[in-house]
PDB file of N, CA and C in Angstrom:
ATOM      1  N   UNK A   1      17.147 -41.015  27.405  1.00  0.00           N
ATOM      2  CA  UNK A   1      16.034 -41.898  27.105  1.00  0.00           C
ATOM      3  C   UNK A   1      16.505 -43.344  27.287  1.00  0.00           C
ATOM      4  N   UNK A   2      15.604 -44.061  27.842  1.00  0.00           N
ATOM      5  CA  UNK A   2      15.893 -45.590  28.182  1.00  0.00           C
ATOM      6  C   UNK A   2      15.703 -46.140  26.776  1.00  0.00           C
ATOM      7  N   UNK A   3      16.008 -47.598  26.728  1.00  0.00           N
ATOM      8  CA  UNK A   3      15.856 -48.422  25.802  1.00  0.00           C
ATOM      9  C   UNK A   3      14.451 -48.849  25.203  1.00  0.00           C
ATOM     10  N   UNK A   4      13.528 -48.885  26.767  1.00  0.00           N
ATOM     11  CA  UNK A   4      12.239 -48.931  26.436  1.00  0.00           C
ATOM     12  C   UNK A   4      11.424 -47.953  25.651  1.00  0.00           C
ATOM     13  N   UNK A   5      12.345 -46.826  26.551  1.00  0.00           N
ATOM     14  CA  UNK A   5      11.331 -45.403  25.931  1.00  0.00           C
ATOM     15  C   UNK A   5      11.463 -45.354  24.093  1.00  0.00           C
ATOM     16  N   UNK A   6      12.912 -45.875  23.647  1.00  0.00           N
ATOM     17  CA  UNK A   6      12.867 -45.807  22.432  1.00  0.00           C
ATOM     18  C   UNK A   6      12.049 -46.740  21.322  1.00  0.00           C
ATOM     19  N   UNK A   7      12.079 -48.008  22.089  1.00  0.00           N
ATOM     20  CA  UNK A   7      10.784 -48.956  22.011  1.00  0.00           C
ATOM     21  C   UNK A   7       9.452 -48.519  21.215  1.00  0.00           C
ATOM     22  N   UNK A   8       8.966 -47.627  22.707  1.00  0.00           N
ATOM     23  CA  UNK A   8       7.784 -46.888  22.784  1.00  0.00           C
ATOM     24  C   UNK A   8       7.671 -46.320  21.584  1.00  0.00           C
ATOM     25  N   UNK A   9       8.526 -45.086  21.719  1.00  0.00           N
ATOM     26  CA  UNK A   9       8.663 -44.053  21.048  1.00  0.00           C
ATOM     27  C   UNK A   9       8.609 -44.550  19.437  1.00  0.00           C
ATOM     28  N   UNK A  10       9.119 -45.665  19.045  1.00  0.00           N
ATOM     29  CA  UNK A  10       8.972 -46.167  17.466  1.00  0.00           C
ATOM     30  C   UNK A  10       8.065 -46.842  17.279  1.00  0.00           C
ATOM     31  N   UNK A  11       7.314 -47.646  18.691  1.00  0.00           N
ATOM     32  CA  UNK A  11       5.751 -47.997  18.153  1.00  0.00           C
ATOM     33  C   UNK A  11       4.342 -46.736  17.929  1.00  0.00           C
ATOM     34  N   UNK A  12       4.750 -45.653  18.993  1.00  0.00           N
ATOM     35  CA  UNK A  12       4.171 -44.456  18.826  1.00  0.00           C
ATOM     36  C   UNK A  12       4.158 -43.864  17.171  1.00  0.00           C
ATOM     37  N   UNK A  13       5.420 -43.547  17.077  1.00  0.00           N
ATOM     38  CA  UNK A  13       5.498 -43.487  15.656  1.00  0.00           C
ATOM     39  C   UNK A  13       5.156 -43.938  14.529  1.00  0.00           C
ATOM     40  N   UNK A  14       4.939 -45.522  14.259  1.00  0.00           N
ATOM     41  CA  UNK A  14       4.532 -46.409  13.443  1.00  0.00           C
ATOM     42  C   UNK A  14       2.794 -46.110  13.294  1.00  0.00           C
ATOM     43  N   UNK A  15       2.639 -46.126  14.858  1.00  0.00           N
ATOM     44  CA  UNK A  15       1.040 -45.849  15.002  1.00  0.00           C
ATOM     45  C   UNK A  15       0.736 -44.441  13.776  1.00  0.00           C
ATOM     46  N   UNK A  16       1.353 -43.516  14.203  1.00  0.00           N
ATOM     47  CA  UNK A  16       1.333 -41.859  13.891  1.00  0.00           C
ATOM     48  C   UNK A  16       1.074 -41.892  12.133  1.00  0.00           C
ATOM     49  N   UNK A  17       2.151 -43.279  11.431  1.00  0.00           N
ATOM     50  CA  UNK A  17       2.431 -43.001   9.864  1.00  0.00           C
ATOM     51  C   UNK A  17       1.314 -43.739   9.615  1.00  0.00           C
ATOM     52  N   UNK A  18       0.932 -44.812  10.066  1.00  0.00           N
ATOM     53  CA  UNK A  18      -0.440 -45.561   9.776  1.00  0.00           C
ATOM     54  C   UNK A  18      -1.649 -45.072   9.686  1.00  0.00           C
ATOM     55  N   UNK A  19      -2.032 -44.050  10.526  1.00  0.00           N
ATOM     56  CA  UNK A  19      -2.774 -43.228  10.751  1.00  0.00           C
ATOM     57  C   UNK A  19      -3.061 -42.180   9.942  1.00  0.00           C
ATOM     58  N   UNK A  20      -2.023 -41.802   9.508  1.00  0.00           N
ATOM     59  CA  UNK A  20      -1.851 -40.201   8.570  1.00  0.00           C
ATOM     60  C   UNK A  20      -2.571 -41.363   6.808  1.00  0.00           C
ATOM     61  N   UNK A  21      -2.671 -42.507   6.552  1.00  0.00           N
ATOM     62  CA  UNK A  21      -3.222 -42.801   5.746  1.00  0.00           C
ATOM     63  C   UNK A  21      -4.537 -43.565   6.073  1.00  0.00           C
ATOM     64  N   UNK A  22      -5.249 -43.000   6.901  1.00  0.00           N
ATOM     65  CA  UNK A  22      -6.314 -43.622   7.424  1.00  0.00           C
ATOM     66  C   UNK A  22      -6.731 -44.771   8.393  1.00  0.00           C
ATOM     67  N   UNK A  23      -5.420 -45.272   8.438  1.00  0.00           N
ATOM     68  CA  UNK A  23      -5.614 -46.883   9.808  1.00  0.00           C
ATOM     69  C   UNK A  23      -5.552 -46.441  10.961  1.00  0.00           C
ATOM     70  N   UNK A  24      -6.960 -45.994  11.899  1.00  0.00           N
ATOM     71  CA  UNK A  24      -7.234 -45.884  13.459  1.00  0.00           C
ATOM     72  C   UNK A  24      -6.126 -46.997  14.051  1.00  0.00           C
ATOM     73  N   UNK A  25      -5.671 -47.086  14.454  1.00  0.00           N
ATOM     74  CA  UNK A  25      -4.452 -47.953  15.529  1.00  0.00           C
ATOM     75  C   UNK A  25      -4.702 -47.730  16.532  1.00  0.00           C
ATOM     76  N   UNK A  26      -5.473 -48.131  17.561  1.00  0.00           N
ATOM     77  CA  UNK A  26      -5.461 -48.333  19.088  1.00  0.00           C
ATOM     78  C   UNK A  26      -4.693 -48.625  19.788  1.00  0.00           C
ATOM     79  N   UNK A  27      -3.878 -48.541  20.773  1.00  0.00           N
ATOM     80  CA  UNK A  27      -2.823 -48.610  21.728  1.00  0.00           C
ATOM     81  C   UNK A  27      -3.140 -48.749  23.008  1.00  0.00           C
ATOM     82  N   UNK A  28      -2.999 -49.967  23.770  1.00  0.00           N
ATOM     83  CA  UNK A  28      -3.098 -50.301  25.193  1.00  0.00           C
ATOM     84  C   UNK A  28      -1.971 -50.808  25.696  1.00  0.00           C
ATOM     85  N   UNK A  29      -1.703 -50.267  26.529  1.00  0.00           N
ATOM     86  CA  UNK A  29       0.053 -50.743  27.038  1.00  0.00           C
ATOM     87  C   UNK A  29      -1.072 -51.162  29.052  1.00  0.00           C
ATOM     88  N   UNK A  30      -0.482 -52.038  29.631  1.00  0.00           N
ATOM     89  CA  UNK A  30      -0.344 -52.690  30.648  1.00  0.00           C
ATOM     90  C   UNK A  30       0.385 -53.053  31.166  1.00  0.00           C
ATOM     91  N   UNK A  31       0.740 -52.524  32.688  1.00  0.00           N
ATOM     92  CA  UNK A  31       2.048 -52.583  33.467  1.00  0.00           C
ATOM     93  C   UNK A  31       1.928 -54.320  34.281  1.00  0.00           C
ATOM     94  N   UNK A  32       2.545 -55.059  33.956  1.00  0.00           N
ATOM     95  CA  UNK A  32       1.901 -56.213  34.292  1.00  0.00           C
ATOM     96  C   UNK A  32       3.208 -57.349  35.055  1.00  0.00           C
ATOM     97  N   UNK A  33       3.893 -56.198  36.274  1.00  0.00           N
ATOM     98  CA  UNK A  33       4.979 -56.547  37.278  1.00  0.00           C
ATOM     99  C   UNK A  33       6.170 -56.324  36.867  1.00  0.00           C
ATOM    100  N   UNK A  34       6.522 -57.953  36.300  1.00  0.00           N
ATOM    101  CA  UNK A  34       7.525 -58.097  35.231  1.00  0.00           C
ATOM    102  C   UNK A  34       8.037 -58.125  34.150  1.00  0.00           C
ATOM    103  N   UNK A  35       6.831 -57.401  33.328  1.00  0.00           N
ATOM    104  CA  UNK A  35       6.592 -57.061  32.039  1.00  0.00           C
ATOM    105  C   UNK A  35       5.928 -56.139  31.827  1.00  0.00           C
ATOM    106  N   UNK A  36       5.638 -55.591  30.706  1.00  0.00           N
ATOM    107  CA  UNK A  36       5.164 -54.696  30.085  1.00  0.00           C
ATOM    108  C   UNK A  36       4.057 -55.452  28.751  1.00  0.00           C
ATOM    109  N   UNK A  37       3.035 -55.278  29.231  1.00  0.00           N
ATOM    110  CA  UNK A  37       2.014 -55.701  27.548  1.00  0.00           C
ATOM    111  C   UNK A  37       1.235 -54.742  27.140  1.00  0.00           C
ATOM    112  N   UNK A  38       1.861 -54.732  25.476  1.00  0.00           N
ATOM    113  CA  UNK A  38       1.020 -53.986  24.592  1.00  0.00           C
ATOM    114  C   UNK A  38       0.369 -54.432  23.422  1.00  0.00           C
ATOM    115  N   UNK A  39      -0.895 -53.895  23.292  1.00  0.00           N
ATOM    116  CA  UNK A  39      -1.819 -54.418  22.468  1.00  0.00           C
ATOM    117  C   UNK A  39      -2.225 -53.365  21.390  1.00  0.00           C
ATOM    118  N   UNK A  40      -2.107 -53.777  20.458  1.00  0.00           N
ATOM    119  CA  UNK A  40      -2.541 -52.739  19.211  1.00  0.00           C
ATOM    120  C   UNK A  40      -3.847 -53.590  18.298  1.00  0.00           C
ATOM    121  N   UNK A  41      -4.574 -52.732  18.414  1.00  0.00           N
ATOM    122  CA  UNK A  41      -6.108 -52.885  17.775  1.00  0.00           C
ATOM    123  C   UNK A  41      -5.526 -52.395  16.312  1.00  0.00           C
ATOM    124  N   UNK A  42      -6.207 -53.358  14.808  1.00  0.00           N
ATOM    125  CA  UNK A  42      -5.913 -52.569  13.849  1.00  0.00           C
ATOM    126  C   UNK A  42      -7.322 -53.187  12.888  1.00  0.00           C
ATOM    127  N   UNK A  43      -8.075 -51.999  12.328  1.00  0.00           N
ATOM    128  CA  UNK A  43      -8.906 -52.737  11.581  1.00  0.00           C
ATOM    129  C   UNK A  43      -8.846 -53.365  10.378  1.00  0.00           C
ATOM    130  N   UNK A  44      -9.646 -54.302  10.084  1.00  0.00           N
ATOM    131  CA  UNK A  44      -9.068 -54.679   8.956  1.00  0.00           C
ATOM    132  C   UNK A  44      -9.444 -54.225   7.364  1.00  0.00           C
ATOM    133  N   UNK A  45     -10.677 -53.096   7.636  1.00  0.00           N
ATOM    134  CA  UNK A  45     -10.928 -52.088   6.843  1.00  0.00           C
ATOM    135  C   UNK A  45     -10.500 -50.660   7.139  1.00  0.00           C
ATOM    136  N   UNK A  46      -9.584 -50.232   6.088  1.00  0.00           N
ATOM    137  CA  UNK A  46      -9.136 -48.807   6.911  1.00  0.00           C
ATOM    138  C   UNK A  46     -10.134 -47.740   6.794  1.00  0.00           C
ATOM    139  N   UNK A  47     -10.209 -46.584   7.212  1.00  0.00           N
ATOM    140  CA  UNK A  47     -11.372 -45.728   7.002  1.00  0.00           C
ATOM    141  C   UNK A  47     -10.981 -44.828   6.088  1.00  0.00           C
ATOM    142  N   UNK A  48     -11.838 -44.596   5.312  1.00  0.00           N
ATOM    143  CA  UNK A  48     -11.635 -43.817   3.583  1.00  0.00           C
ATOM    144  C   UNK A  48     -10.783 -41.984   4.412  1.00  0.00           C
ATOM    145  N   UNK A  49      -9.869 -41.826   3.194  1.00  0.00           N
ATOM    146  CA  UNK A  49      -9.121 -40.804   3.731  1.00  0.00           C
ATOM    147  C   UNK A  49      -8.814 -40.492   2.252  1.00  0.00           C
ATOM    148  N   UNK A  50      -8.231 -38.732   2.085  1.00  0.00           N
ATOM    149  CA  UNK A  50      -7.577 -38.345   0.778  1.00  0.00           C
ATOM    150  C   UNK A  50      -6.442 -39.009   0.151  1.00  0.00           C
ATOM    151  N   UNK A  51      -6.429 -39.726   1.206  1.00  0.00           N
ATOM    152  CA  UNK A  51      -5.098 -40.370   0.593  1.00  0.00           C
ATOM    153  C   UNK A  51      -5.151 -41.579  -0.012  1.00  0.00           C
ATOM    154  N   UNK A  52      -6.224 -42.367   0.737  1.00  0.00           N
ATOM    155  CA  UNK A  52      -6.905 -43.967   0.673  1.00  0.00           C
ATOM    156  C   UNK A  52      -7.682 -43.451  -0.608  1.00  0.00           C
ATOM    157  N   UNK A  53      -8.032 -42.397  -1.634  1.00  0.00           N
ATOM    158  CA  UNK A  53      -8.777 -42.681  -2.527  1.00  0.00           C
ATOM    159  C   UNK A  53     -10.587 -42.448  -2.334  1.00  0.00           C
TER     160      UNK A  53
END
């Protein structure tokens, strides 16, 4: 695994634990030459879950 992939792989993850307590996290990654841009959508109301109460 590259350096990036591990990158990835721990923003993937972060997304995954956020989620499991109700925060939808959107993920847009863009190949953009010489870079790489990623954008994470997060609301600022989370959506009611068993866990959220």
């Amino acid at each position: 695994m590259t350096d990036m992939g591990l990158f990835f792989n721990s923003i993937d993850n972060a997304i995954r634990i956020v989620g499991d307590f109700g925060v939808h996290v959107e993920r847009e990654q863009r190949d953009c030459g010489d870079s790489i841009e990623i954008v994470l959508r997060v609301p600022k109301m989370p959506e009611k879950t068993a866990h959220s109460g």
